[in-house]
N, C-alpha and C. Protein backbone atom coordinates (compact mmCIF):
# COMPACT_ATOMS: atom_id res chain seq x y z
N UNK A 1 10.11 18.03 -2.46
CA UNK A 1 9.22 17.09 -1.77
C UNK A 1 7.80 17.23 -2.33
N UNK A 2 7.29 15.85 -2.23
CA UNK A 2 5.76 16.30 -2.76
C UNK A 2 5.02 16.63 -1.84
N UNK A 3 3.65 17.29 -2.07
CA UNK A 3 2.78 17.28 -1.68
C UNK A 3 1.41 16.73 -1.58
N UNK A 4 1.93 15.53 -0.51
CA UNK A 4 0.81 14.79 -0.61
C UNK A 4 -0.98 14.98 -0.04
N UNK A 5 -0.77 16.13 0.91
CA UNK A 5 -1.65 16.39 1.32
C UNK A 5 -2.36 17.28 0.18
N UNK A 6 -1.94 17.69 -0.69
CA UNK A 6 -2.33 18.64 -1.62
C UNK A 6 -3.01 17.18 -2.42
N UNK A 7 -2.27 16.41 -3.09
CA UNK A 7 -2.72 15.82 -3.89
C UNK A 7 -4.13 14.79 -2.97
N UNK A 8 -4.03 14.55 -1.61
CA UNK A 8 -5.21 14.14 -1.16
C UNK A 8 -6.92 15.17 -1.33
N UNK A 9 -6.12 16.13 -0.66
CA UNK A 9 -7.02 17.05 -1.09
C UNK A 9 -8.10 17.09 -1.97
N UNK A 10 -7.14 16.90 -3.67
CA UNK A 10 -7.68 17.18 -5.07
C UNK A 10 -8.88 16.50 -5.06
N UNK A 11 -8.23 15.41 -4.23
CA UNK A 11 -9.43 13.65 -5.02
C UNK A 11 -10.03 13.43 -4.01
N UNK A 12 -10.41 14.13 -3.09
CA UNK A 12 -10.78 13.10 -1.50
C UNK A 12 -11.60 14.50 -0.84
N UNK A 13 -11.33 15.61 -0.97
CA UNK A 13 -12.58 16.71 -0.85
C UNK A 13 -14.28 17.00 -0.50
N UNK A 14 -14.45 15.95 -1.56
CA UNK A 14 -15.74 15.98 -1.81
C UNK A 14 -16.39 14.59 -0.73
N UNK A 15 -15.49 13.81 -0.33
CA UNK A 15 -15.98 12.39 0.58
C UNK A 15 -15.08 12.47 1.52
N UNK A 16 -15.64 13.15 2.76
CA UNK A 16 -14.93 13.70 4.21
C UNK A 16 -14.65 12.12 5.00
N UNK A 17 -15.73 11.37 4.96
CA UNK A 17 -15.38 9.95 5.56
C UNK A 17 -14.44 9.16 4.64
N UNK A 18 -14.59 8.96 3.39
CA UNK A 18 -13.12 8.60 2.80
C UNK A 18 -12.02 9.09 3.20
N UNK A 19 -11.95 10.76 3.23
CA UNK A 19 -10.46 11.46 3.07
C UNK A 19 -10.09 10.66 4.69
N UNK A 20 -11.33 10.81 5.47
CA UNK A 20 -10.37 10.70 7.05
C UNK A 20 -9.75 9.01 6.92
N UNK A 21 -10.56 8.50 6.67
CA UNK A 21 -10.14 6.81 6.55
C UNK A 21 -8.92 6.82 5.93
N UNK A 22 -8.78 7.27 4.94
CA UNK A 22 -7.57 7.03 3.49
C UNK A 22 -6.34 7.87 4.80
N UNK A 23 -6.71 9.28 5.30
CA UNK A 23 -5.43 9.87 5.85
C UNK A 23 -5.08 9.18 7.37
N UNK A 24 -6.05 8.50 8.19
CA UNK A 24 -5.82 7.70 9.72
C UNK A 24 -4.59 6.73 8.75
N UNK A 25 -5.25 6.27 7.90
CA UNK A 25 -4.97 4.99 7.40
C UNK A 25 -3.02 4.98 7.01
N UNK A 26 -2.83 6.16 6.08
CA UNK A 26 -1.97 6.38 5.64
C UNK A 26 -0.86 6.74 6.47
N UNK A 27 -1.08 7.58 7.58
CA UNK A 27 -0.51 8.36 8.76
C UNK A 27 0.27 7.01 9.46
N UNK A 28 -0.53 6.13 9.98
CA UNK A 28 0.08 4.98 10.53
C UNK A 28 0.89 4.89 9.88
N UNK A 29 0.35 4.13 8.21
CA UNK A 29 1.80 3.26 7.59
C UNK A 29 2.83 4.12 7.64
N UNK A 30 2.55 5.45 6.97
CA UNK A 30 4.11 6.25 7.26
C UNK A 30 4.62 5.95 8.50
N UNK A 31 4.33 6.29 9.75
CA UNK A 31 4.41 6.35 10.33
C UNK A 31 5.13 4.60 11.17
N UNK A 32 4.65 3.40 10.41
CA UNK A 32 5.34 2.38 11.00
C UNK A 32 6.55 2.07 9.76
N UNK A 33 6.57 2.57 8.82
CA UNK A 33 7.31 3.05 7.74
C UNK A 33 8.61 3.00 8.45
N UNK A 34 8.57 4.65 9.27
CA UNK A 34 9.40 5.28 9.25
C UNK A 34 9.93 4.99 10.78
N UNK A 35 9.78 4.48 10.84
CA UNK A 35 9.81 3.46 12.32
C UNK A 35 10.83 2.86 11.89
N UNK A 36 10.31 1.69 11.06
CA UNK A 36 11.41 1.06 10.98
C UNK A 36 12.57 1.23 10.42
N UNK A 37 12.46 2.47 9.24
CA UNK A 37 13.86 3.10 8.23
C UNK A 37 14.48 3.59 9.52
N UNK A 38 14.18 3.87 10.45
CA UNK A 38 15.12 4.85 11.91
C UNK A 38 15.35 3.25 12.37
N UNK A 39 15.08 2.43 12.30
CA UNK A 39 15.66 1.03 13.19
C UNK A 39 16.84 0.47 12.31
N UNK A 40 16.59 0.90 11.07
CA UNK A 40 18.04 0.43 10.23
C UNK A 40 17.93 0.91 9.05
N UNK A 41 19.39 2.09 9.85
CA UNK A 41 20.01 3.04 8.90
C UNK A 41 21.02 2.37 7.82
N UNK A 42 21.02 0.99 8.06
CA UNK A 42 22.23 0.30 7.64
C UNK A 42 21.84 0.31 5.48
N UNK A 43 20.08 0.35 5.60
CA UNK A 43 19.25 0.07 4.49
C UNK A 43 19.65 1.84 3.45
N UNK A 44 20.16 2.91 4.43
CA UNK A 44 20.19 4.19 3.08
C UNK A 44 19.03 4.33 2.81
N UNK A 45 17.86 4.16 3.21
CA UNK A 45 16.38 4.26 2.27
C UNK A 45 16.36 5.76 2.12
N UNK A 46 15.40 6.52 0.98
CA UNK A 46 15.36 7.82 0.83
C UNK A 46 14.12 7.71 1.61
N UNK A 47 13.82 8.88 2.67
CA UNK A 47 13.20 9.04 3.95
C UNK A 47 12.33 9.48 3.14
N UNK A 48 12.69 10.76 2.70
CA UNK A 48 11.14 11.70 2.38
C UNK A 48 10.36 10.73 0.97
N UNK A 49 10.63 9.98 0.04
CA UNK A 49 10.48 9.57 -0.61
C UNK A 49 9.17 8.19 0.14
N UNK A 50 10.15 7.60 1.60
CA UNK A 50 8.94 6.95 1.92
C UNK A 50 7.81 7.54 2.72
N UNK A 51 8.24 8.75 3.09
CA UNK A 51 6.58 9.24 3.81
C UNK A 51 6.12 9.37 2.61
N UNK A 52 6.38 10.19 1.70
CA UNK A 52 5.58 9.89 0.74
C UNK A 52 4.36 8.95 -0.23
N UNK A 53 5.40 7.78 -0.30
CA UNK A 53 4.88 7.16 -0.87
C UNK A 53 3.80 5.82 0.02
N UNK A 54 4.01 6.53 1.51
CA UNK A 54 3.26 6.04 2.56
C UNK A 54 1.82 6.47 2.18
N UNK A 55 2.07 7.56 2.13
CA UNK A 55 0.93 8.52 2.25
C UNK A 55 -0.08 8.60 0.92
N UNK A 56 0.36 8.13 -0.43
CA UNK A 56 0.08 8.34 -1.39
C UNK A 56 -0.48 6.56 -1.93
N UNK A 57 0.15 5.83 -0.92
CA UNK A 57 -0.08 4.52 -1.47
C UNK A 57 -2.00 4.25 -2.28
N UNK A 58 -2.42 4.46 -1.87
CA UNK A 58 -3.86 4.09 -1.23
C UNK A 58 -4.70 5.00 -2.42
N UNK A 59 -4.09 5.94 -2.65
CA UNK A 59 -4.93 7.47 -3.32
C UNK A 59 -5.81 6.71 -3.87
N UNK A 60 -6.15 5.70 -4.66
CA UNK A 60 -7.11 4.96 -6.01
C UNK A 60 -8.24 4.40 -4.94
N UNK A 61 -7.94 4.38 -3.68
CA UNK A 61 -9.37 3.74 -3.48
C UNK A 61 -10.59 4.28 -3.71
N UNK A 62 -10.67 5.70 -3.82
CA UNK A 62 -12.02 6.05 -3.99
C UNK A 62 -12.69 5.92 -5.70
N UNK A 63 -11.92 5.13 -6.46
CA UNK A 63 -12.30 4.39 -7.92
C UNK A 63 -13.44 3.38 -7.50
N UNK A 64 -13.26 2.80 -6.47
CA UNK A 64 -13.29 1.42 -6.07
C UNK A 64 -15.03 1.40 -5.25
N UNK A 65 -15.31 0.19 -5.63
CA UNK A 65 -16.91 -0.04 -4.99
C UNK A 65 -16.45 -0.75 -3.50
N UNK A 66 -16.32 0.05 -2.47
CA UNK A 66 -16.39 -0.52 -1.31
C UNK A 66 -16.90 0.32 -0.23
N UNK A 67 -18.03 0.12 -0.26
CA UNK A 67 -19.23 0.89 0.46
C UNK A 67 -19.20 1.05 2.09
N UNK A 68 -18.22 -0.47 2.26
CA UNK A 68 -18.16 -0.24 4.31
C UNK A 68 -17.05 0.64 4.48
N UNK A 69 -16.28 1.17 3.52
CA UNK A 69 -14.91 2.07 4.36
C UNK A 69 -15.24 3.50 3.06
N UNK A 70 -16.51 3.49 2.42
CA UNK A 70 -17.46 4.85 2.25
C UNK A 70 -16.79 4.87 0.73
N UNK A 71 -16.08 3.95 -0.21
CA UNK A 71 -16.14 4.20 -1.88
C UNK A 71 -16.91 3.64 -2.34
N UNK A 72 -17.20 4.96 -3.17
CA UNK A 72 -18.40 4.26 -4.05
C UNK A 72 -18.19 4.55 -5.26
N UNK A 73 -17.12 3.93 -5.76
CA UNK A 73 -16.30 3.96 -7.13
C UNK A 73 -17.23 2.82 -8.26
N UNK A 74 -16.46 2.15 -9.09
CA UNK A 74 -17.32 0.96 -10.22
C UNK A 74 -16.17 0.17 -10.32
N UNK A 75 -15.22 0.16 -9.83
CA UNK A 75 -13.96 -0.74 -9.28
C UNK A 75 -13.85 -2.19 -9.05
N UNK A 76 -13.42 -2.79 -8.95
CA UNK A 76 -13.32 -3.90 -7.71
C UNK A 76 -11.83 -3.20 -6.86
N UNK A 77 -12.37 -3.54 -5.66
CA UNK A 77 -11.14 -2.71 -4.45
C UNK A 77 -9.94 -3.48 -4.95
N UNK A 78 -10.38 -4.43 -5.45
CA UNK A 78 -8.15 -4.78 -5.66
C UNK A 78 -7.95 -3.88 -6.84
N UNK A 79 -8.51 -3.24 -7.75
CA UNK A 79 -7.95 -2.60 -8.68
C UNK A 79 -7.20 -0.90 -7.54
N UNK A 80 -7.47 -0.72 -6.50
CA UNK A 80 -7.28 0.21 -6.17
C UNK A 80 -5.58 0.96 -6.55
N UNK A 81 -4.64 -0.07 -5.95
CA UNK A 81 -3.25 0.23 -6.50
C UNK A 81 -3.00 0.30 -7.94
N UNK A 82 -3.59 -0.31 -8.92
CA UNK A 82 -3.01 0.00 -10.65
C UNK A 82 -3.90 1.81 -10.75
N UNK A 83 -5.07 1.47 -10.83
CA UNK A 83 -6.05 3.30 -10.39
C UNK A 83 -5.43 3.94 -9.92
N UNK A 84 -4.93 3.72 -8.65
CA UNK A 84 -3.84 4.74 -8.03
C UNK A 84 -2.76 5.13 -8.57
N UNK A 85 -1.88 4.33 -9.27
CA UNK A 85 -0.82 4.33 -10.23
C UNK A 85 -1.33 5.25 -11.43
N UNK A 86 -2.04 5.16 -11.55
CA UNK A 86 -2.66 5.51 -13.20
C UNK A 86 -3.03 6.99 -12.69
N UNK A 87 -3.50 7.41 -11.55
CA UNK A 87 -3.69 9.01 -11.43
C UNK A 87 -2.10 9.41 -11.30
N UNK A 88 -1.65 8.95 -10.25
CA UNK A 88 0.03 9.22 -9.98
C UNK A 88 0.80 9.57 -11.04
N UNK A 89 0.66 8.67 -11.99
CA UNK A 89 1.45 8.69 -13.46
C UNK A 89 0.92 10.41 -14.35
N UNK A 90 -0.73 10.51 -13.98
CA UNK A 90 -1.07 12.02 -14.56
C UNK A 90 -0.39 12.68 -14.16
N UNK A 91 -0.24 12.40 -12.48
CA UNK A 91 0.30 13.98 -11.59
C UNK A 91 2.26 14.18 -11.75
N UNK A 92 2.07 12.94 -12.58
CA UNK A 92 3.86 13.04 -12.61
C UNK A 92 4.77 12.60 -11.72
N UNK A 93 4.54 11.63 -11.33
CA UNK A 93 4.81 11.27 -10.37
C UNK A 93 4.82 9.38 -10.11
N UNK A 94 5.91 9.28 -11.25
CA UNK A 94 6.05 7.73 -11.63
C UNK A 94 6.73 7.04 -10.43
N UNK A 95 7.45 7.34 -9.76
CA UNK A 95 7.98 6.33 -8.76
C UNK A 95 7.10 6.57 -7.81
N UNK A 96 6.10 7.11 -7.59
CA UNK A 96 5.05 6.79 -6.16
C UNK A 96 4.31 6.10 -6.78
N UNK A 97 3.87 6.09 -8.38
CA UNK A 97 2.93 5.18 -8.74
C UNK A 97 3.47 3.64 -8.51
N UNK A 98 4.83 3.22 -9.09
CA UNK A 98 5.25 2.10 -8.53
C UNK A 98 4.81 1.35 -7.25
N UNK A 99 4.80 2.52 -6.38
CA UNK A 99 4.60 2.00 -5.32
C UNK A 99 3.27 1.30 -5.12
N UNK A 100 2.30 2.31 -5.35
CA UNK A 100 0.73 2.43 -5.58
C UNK A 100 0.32 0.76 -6.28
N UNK A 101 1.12 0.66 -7.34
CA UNK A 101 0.60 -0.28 -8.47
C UNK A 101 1.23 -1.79 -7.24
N UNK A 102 1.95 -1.86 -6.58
CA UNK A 102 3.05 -3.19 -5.81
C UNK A 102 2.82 -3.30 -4.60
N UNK A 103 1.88 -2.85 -4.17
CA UNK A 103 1.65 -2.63 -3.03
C UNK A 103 0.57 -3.72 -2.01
N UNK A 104 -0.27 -4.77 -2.60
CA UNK A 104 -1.20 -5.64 -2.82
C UNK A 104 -0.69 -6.65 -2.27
N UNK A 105 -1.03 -7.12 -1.29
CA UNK A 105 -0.57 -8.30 -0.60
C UNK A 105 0.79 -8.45 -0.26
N UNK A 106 1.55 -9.44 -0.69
CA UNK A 106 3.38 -8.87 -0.73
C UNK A 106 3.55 -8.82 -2.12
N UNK A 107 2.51 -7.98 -3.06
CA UNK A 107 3.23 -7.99 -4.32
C UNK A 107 2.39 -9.27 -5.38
N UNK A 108 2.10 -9.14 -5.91
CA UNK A 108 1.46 -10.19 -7.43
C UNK A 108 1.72 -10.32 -8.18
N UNK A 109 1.89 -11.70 -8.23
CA UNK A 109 2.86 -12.09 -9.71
C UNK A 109 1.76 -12.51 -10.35
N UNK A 110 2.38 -12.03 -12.60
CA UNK A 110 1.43 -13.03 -13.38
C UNK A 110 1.25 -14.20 -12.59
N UNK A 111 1.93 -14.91 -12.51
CA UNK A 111 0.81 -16.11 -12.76
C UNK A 111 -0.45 -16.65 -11.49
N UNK A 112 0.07 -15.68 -10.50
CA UNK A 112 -1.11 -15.47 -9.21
C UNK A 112 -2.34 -14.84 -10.20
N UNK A 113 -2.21 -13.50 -10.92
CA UNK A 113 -3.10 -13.33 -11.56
C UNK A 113 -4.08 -13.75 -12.60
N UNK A 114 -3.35 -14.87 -13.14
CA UNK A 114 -4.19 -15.36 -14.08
C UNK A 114 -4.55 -16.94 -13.44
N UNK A 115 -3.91 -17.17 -12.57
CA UNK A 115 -4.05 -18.51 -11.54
C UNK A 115 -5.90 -18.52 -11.22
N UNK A 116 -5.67 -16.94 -10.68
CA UNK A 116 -7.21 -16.44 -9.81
C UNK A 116 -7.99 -15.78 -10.72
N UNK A 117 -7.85 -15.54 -11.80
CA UNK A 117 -9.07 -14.80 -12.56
C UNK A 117 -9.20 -13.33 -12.14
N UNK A 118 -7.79 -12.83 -11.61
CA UNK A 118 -8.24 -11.68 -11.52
C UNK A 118 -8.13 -10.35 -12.04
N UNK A 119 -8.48 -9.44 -11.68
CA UNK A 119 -9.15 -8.57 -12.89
C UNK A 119 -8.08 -7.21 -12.88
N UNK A 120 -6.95 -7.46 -13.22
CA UNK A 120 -5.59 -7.35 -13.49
C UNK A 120 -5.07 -7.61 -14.75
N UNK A 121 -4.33 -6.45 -15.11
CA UNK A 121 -3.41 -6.86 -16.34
C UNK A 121 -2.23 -8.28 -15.69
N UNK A 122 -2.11 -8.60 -16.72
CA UNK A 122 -1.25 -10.16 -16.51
C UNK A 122 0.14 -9.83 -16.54
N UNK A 123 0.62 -9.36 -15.36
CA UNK A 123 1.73 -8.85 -15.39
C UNK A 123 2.04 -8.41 -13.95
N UNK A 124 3.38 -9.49 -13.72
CA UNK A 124 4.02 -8.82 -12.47
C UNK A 124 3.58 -7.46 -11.32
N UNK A 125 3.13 -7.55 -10.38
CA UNK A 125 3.18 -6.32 -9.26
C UNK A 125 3.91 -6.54 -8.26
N UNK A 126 5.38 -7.00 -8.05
CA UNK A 126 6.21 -7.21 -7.10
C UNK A 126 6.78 -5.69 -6.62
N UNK A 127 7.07 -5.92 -5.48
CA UNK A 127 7.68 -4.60 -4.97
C UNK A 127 9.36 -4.80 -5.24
N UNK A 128 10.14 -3.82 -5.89
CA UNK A 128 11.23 -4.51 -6.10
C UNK A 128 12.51 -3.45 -5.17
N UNK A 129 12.35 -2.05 -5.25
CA UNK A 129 13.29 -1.61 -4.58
C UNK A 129 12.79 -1.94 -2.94
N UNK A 130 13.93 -1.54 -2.46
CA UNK A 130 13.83 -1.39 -0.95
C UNK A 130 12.61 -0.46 -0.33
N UNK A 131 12.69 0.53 -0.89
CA UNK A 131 11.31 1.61 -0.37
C UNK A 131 10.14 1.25 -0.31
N UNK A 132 9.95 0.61 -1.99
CA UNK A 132 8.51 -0.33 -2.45
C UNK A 132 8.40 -1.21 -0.90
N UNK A 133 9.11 -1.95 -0.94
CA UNK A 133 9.04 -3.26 -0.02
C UNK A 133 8.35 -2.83 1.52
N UNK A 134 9.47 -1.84 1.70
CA UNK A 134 8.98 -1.13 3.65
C UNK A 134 7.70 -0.86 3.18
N UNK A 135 7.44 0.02 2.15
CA UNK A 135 5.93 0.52 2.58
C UNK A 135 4.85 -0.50 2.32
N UNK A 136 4.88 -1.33 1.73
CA UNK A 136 4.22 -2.60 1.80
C UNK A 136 4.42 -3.67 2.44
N UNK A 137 5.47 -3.75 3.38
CA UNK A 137 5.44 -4.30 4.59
C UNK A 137 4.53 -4.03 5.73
N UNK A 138 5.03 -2.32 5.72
CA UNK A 138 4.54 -1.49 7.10
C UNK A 138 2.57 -1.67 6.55
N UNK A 139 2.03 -1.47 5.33
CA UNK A 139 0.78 -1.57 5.24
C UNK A 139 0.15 -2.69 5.99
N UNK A 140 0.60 -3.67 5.45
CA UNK A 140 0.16 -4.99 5.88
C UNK A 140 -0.20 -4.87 7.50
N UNK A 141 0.27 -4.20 8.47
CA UNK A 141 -0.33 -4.17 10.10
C UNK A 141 -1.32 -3.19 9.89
N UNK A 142 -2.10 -2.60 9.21
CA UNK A 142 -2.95 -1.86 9.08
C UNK A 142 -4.08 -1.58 8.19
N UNK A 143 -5.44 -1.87 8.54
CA UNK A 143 -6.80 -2.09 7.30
C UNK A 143 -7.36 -0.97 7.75
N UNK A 144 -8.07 -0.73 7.10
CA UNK A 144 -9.02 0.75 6.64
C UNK A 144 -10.63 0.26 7.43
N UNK A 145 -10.43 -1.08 8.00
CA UNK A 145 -11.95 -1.12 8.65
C UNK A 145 -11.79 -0.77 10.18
N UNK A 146 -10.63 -1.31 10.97
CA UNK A 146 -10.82 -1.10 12.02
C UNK A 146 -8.86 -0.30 12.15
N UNK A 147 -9.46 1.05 12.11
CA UNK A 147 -8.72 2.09 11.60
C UNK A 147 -7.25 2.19 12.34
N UNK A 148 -7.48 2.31 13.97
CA UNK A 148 -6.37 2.60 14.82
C UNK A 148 -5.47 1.71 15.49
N UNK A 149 -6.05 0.33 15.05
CA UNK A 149 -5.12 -1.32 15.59
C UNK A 149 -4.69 -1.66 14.60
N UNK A 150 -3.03 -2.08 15.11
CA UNK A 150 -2.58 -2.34 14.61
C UNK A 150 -2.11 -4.00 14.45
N UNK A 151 -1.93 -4.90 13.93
CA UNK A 151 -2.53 -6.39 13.49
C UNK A 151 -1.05 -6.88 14.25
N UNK A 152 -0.98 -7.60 14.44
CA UNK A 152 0.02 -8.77 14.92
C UNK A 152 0.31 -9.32 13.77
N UNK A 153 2.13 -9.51 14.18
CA UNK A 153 2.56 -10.18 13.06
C UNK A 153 1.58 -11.57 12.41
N UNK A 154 1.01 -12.70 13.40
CA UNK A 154 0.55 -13.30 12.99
C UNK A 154 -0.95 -13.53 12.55
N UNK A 155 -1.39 -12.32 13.03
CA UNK A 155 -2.50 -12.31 12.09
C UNK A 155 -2.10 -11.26 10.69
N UNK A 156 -0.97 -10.86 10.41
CA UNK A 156 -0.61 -10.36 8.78
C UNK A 156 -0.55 -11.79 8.43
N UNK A 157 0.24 -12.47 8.89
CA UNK A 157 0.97 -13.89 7.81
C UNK A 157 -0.78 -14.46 7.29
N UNK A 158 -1.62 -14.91 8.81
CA UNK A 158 -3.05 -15.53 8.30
C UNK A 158 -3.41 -14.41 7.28
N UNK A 159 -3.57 -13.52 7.31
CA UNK A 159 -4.46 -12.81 6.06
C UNK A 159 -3.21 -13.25 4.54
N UNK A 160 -2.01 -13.32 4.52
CA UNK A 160 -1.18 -13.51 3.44
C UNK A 160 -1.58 -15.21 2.85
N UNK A 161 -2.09 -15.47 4.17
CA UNK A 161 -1.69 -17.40 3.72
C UNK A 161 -2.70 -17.98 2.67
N UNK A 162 -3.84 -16.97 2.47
CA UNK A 162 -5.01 -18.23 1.41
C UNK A 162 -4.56 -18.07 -0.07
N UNK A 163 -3.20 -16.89 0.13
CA UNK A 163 -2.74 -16.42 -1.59
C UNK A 163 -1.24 -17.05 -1.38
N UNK A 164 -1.12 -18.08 -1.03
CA UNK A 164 -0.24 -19.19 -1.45
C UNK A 164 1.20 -18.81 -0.15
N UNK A 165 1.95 -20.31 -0.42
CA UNK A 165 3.45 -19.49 0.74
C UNK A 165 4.32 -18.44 0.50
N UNK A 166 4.38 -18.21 -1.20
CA UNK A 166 5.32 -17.32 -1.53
C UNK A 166 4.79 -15.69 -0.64
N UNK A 167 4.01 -15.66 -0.68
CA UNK A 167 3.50 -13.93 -0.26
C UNK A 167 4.30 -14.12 1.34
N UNK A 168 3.68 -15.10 1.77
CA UNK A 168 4.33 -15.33 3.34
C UNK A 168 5.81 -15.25 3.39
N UNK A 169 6.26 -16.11 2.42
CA UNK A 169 8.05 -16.62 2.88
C UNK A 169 8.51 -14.55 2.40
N UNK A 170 8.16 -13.72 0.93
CA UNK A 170 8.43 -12.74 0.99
C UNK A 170 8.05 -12.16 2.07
N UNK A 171 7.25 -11.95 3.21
CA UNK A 171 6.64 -11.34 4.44
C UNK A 171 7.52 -11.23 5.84
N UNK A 172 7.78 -12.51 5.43
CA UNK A 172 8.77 -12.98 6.65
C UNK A 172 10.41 -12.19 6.41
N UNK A 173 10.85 -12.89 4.42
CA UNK A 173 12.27 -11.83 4.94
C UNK A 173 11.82 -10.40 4.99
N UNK A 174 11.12 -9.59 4.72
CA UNK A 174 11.20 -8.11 4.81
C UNK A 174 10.38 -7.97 6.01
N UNK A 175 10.14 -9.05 7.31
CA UNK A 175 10.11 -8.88 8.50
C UNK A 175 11.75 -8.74 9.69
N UNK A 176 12.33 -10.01 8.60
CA UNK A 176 13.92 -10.09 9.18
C UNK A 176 14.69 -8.49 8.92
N UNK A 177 14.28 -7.81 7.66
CA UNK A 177 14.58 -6.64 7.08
C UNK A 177 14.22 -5.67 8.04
N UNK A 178 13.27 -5.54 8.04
CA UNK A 178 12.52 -3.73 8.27
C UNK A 178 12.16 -3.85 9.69
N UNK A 179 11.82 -5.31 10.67
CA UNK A 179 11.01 -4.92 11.99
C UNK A 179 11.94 -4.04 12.99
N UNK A 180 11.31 -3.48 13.73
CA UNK A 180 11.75 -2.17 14.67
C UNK A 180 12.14 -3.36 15.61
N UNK A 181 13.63 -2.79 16.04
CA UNK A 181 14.07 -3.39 16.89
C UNK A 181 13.74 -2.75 18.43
């Protein structure tokens, strides 16, 4: 099993209001994660694999220039998941980077990226296994500004809807999928 608290540690030490934000933050998603892998066992998901990669999703934000939730990286905050991927990949640790890098809305496709000008390699970020998917499901009820509420399904779909229907219609089946019964 990894150690994610170790690897928070490494990078998040030195910025006590980051580390707590990044770990409230993370704790939930595992935590609605793993909620729902116990609501259906029918899915086989590897458990420890998704606290994990609950917990690890996020690691790149402190790259990132976003001064109200305390980074003060040279970033733009959507680069946070490929950054995150890209330390993950140092620490050895290629299938949490997957996660890290797919994790962005329900996932970004080329041509969303080059649609919007954004500042992304031009290339697919879909979540494709089952694990990817829960933990970027379970993110989506949870932002790093207002730390301990958790969002209603329909205010996830409004935050999904100004980046087209596809993010939504994917939102909805891995709502039919993963919600806690």
């Amino acid at each position: 099993m990894v150690d994610y608290r170790a690897l928070i540690d490494k990078y998040y030490s030195d910025n006590p209001p980051l580390k707590h934000i990044l770990e409230v933050h993370s704790r939930l998603v595992c935590e609605k994660a793993l909620a729902c892998l116990a609501a259906h066992p029918e899915h086989c998901l590897d458990r420890d694999f998704v606290e994990e990669g609950a917990w690890l999703h996020d690691i790149g934000i402190f790259y990132t220039n976003a001064p109200a939730i305390h980074c003060h990286g040279t970033e733009p905050y959507l680069c946070h998941g490929l950054l995150g991927a890209k330390l993950l990949r140092f620490e050895n640790l290629p299938r949490h980077a997957r996660v890290a890098e797919r994790h962005t809305g329900a996932g970004l496709t080329k041509e969303q990226i080059l649609a919007r000008n954004l500042p992304l390699p031009p290339r697919d970020f879909l979540p494709e296994t089952l694990e990817e998917q829960l933990i970027c499901y379970a993110d989506k009820f949870f932002s790093k500004t207002h730390l301990t509420t958790e969002k209603p399904l329909e205010r996830v779909l409004a935050g999904l809807a100004p980046f087209g229907d596809s993010g939504v219609e994917t939102f909805l089946r891995w709502h039919k999928s993963f919600a806690e019964r």
